[in-house]
PDB file of N, CA and C in Angstrom:
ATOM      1  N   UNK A   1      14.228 -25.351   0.598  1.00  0.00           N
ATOM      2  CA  UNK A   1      12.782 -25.419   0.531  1.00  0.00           C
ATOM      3  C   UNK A   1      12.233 -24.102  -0.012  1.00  0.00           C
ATOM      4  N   UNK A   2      11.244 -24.515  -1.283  1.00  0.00           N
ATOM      5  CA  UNK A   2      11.114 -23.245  -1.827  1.00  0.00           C
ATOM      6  C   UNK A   2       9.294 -22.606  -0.991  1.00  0.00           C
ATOM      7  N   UNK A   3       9.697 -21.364  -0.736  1.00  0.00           N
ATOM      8  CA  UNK A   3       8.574 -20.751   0.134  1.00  0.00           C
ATOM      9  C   UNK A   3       7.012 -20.540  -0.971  1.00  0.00           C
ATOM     10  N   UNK A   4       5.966 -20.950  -0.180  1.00  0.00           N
ATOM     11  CA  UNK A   4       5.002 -20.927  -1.202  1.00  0.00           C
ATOM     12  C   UNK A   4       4.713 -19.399  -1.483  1.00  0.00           C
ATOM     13  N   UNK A   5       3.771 -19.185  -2.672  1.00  0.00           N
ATOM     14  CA  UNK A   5       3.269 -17.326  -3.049  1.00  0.00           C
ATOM     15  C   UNK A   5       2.084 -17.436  -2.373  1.00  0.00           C
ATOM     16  N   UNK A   6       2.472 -15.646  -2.111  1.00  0.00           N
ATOM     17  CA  UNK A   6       0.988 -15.248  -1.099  1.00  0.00           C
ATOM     18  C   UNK A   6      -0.186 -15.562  -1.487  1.00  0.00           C
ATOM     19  N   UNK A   7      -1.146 -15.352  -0.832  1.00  0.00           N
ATOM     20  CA  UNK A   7      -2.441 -15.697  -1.402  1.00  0.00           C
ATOM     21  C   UNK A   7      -2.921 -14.833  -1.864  1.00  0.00           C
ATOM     22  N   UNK A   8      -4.096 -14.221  -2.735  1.00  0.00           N
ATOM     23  CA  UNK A   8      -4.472 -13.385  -3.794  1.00  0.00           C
ATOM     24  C   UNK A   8      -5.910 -13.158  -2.512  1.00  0.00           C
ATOM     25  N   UNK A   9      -6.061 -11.409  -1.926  1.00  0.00           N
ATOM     26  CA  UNK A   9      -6.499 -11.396  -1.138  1.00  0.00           C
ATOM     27  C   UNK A   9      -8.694 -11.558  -1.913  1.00  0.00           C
ATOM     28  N   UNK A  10      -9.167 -12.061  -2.201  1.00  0.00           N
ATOM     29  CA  UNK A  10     -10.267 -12.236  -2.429  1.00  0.00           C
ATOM     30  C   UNK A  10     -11.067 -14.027  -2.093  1.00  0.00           C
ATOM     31  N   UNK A  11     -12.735 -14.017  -1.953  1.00  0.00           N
ATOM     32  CA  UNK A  11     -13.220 -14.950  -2.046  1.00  0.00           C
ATOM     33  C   UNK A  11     -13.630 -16.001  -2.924  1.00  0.00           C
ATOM     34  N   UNK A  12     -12.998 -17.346  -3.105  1.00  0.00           N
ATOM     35  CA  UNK A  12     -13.053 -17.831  -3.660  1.00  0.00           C
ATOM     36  C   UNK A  12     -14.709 -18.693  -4.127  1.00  0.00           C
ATOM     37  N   UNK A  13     -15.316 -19.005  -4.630  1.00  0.00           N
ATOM     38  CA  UNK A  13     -16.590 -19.541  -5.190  1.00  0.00           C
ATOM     39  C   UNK A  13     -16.540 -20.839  -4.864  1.00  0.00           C
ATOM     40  N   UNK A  14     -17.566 -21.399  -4.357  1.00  0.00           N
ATOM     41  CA  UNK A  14     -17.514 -22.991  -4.148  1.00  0.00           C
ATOM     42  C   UNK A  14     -17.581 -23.788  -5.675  1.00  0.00           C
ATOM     43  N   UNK A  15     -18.105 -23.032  -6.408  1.00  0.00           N
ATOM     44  CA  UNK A  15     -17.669 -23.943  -8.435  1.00  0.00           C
ATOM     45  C   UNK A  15     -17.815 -22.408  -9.178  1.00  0.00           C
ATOM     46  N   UNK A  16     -17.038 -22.857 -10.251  1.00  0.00           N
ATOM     47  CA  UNK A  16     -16.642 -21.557 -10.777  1.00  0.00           C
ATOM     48  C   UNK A  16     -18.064 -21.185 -11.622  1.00  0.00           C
ATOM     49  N   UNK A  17     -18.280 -19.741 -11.907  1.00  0.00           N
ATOM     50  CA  UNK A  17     -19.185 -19.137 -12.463  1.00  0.00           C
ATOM     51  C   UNK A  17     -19.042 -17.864 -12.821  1.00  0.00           C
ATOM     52  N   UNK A  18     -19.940 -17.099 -13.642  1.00  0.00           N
ATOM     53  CA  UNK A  18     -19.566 -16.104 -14.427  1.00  0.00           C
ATOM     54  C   UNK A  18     -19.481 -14.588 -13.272  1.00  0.00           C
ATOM     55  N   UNK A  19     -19.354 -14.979 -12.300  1.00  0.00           N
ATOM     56  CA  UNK A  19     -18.914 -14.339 -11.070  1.00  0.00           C
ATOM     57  C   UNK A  19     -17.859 -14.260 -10.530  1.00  0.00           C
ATOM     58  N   UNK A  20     -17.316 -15.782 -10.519  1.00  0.00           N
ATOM     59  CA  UNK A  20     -16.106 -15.873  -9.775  1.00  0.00           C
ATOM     60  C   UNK A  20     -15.335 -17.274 -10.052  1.00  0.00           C
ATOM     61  N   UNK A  21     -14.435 -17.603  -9.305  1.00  0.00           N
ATOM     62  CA  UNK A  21     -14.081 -18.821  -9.665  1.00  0.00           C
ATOM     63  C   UNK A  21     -13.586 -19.711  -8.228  1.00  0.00           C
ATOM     64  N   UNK A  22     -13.285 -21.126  -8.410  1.00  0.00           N
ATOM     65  CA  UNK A  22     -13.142 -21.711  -7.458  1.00  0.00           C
ATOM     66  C   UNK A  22     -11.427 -21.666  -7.177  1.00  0.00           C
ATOM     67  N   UNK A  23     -10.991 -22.153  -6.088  1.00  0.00           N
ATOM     68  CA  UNK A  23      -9.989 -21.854  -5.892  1.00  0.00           C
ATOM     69  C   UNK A  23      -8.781 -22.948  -6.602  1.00  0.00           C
ATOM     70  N   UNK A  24      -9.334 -24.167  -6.977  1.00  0.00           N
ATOM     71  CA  UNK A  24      -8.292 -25.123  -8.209  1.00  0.00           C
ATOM     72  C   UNK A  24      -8.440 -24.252  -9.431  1.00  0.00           C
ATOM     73  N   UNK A  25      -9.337 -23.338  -9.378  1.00  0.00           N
ATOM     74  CA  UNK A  25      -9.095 -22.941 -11.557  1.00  0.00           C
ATOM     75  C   UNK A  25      -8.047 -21.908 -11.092  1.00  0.00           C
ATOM     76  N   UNK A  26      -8.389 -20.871  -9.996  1.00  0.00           N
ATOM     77  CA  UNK A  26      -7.628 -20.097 -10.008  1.00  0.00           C
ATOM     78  C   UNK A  26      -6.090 -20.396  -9.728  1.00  0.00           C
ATOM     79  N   UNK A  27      -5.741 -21.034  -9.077  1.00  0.00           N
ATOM     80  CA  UNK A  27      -4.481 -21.811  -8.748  1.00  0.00           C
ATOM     81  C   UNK A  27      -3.719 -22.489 -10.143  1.00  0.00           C
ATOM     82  N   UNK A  28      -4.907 -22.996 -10.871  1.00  0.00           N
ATOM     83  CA  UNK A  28      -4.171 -23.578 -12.007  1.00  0.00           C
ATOM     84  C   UNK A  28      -4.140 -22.241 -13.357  1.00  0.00           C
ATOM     85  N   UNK A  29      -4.694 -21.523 -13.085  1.00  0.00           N
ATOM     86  CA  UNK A  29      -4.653 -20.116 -14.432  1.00  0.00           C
ATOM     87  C   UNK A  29      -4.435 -18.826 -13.839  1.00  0.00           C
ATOM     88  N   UNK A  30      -4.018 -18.625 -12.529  1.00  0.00           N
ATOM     89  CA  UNK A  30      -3.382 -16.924 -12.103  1.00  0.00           C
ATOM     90  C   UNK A  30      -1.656 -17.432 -12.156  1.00  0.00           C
ATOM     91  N   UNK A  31      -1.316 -16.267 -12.800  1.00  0.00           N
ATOM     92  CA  UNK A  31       0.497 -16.032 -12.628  1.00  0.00           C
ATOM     93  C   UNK A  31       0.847 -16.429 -11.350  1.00  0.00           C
ATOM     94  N   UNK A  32       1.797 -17.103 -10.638  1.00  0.00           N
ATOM     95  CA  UNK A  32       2.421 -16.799  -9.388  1.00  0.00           C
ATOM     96  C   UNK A  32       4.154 -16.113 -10.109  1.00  0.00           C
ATOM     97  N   UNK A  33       4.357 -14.819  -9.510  1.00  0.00           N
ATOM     98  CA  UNK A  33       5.344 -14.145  -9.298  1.00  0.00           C
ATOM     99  C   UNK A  33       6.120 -14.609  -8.075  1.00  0.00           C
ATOM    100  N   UNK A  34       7.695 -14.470  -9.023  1.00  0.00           N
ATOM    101  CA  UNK A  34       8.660 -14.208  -7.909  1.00  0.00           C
ATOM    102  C   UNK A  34       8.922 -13.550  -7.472  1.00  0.00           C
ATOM    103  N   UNK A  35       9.415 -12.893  -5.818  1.00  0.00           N
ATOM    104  CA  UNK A  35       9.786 -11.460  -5.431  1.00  0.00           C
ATOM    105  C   UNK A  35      10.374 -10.792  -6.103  1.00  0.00           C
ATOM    106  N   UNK A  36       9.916  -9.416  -6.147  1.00  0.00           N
ATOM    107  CA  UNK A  36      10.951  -8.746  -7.102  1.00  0.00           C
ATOM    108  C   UNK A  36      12.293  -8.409  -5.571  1.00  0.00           C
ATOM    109  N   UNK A  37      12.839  -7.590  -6.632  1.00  0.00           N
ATOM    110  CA  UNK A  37      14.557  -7.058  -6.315  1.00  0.00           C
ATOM    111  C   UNK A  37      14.622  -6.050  -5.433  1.00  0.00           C
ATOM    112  N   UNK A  38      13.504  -5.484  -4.648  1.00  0.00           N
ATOM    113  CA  UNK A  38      13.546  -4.246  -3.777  1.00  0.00           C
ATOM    114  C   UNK A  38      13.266  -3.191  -4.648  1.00  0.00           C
ATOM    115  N   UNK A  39      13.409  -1.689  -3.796  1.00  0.00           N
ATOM    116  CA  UNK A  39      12.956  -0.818  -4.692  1.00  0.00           C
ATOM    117  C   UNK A  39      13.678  -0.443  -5.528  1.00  0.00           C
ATOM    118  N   UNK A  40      13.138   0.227  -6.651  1.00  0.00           N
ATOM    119  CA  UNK A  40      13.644   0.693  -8.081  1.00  0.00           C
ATOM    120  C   UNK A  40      15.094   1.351  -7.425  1.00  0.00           C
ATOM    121  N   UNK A  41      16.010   1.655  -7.711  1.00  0.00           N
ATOM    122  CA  UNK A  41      17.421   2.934  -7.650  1.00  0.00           C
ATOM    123  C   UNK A  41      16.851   3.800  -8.692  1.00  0.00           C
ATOM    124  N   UNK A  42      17.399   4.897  -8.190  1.00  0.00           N
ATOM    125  CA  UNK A  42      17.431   6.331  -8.639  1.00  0.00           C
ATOM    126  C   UNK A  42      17.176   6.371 -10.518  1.00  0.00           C
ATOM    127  N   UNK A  43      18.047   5.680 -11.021  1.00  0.00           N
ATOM    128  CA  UNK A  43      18.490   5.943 -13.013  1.00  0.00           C
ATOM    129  C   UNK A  43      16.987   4.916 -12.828  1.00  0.00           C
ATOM    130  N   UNK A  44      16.485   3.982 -12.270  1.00  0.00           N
ATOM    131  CA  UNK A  44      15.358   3.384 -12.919  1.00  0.00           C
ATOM    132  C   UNK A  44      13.623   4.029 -12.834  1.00  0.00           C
ATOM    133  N   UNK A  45      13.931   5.090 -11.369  1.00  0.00           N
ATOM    134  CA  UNK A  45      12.641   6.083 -10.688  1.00  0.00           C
ATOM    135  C   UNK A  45      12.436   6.885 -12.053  1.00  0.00           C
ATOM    136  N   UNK A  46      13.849   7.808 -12.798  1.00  0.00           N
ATOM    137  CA  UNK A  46      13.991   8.712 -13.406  1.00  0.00           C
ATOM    138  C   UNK A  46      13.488   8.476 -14.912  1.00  0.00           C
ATOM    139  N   UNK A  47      13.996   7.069 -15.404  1.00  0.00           N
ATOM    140  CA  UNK A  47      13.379   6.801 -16.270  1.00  0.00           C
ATOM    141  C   UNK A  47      11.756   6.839 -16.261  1.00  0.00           C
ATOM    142  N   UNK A  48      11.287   5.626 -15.401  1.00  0.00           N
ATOM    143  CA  UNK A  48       9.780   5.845 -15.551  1.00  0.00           C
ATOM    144  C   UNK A  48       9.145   6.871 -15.907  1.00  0.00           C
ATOM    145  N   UNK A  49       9.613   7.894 -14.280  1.00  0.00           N
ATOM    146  CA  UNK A  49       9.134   9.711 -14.813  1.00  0.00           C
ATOM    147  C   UNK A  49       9.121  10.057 -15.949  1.00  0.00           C
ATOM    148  N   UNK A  50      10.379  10.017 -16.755  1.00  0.00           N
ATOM    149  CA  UNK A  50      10.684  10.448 -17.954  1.00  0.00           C
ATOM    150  C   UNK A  50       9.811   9.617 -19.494  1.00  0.00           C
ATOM    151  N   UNK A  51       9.682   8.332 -18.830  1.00  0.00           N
ATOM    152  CA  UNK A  51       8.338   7.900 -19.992  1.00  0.00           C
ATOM    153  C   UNK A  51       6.833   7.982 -19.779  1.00  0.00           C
ATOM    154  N   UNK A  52       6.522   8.461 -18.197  1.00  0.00           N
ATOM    155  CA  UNK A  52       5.148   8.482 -18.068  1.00  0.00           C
ATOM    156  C   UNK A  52       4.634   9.760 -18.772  1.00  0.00           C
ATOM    157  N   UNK A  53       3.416   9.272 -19.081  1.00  0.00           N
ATOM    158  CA  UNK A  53       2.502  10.665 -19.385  1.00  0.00           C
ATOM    159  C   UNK A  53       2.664  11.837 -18.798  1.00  0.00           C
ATOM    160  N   UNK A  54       2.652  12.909 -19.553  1.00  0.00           N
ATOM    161  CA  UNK A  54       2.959  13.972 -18.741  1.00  0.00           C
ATOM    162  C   UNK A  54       1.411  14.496 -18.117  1.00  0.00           C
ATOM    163  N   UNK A  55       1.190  15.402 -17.225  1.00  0.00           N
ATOM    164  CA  UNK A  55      -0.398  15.675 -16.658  1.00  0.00           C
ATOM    165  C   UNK A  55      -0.575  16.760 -17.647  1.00  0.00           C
ATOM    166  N   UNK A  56      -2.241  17.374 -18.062  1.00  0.00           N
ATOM    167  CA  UNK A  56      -2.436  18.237 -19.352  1.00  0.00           C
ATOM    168  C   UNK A  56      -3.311  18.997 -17.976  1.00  0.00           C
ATOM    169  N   UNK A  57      -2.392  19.634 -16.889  1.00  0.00           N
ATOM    170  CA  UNK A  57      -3.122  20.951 -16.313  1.00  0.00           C
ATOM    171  C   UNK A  57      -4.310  20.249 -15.065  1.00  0.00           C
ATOM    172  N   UNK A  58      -4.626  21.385 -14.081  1.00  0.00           N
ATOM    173  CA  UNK A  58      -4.609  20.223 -13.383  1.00  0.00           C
ATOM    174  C   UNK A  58      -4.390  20.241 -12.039  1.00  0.00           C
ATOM    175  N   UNK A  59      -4.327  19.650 -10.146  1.00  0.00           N
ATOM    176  CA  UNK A  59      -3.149  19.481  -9.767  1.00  0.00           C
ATOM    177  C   UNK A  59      -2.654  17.998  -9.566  1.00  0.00           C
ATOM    178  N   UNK A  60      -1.809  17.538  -9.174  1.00  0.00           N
ATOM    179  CA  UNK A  60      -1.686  16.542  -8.522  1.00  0.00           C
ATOM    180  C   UNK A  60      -1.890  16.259  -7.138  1.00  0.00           C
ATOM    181  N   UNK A  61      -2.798  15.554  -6.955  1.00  0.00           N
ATOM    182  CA  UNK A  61      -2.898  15.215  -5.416  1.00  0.00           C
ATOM    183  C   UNK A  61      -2.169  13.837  -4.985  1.00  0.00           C
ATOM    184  N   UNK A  62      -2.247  13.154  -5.183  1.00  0.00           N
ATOM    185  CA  UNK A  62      -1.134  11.763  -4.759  1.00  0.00           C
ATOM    186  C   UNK A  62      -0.408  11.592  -6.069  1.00  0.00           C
ATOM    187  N   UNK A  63       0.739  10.479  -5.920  1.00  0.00           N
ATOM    188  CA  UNK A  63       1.692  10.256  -6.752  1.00  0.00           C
ATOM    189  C   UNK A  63       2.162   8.548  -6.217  1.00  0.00           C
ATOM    190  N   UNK A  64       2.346   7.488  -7.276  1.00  0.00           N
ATOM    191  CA  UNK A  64       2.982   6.804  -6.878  1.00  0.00           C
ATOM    192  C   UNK A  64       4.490   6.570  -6.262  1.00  0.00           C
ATOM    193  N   UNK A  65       5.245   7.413  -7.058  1.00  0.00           N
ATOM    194  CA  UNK A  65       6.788   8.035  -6.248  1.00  0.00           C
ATOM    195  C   UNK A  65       6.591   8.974  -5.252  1.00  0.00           C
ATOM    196  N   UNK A  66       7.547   8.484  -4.370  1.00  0.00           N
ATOM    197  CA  UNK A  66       7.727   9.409  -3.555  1.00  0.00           C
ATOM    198  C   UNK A  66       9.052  11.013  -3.799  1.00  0.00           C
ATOM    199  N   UNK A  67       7.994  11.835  -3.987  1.00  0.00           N
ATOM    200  CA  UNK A  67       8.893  13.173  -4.213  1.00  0.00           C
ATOM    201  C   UNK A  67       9.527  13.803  -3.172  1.00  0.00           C
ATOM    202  N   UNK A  68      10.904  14.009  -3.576  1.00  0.00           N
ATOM    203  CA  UNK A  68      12.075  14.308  -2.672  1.00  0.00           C
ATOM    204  C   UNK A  68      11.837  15.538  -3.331  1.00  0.00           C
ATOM    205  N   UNK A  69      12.555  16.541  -1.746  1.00  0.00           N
ATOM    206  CA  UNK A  69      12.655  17.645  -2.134  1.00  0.00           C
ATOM    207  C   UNK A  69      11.054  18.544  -2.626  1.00  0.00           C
ATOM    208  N   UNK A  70      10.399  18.141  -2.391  1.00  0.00           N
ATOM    209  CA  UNK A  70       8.953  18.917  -2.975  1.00  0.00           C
ATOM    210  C   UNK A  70       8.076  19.564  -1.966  1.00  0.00           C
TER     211      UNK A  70
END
């Protein structure tokens, strides 16, 4: 038995409008995703880093990775 996808946390519109939509359009035109695979391993964290933008100065205050060692 295949488990249904979560629900998409927002309110749905009783008929769709240039506000919002009802909950059959959205059901029939949002993606449902399959779980992904757990978290990234190490060679896939490193890559990202290594293609994201670098910061131009600056500090960083949050980060989506979690930094080891910092």
């Amino acid at each position: 038995m295949k488990a249904s996808p979560a629900k998409i946390a927002f309110d749905y519109r009783p008929q769709d409008s240039a506000t919002g939509v009802s909950q059959s359009t959205a059901t029939q035109l949002l993606p449902s995703y399959e779980p992904h695979n757990g978290a990234l391993n190490k060679t896939q964290l490193n890559q990202l880093k290594k293609s994201s933008p670098k910061a131009k100065g600056g500090t960083m205050r949050s980060s989506l990775f979690e930094c080891e060692g910092a």
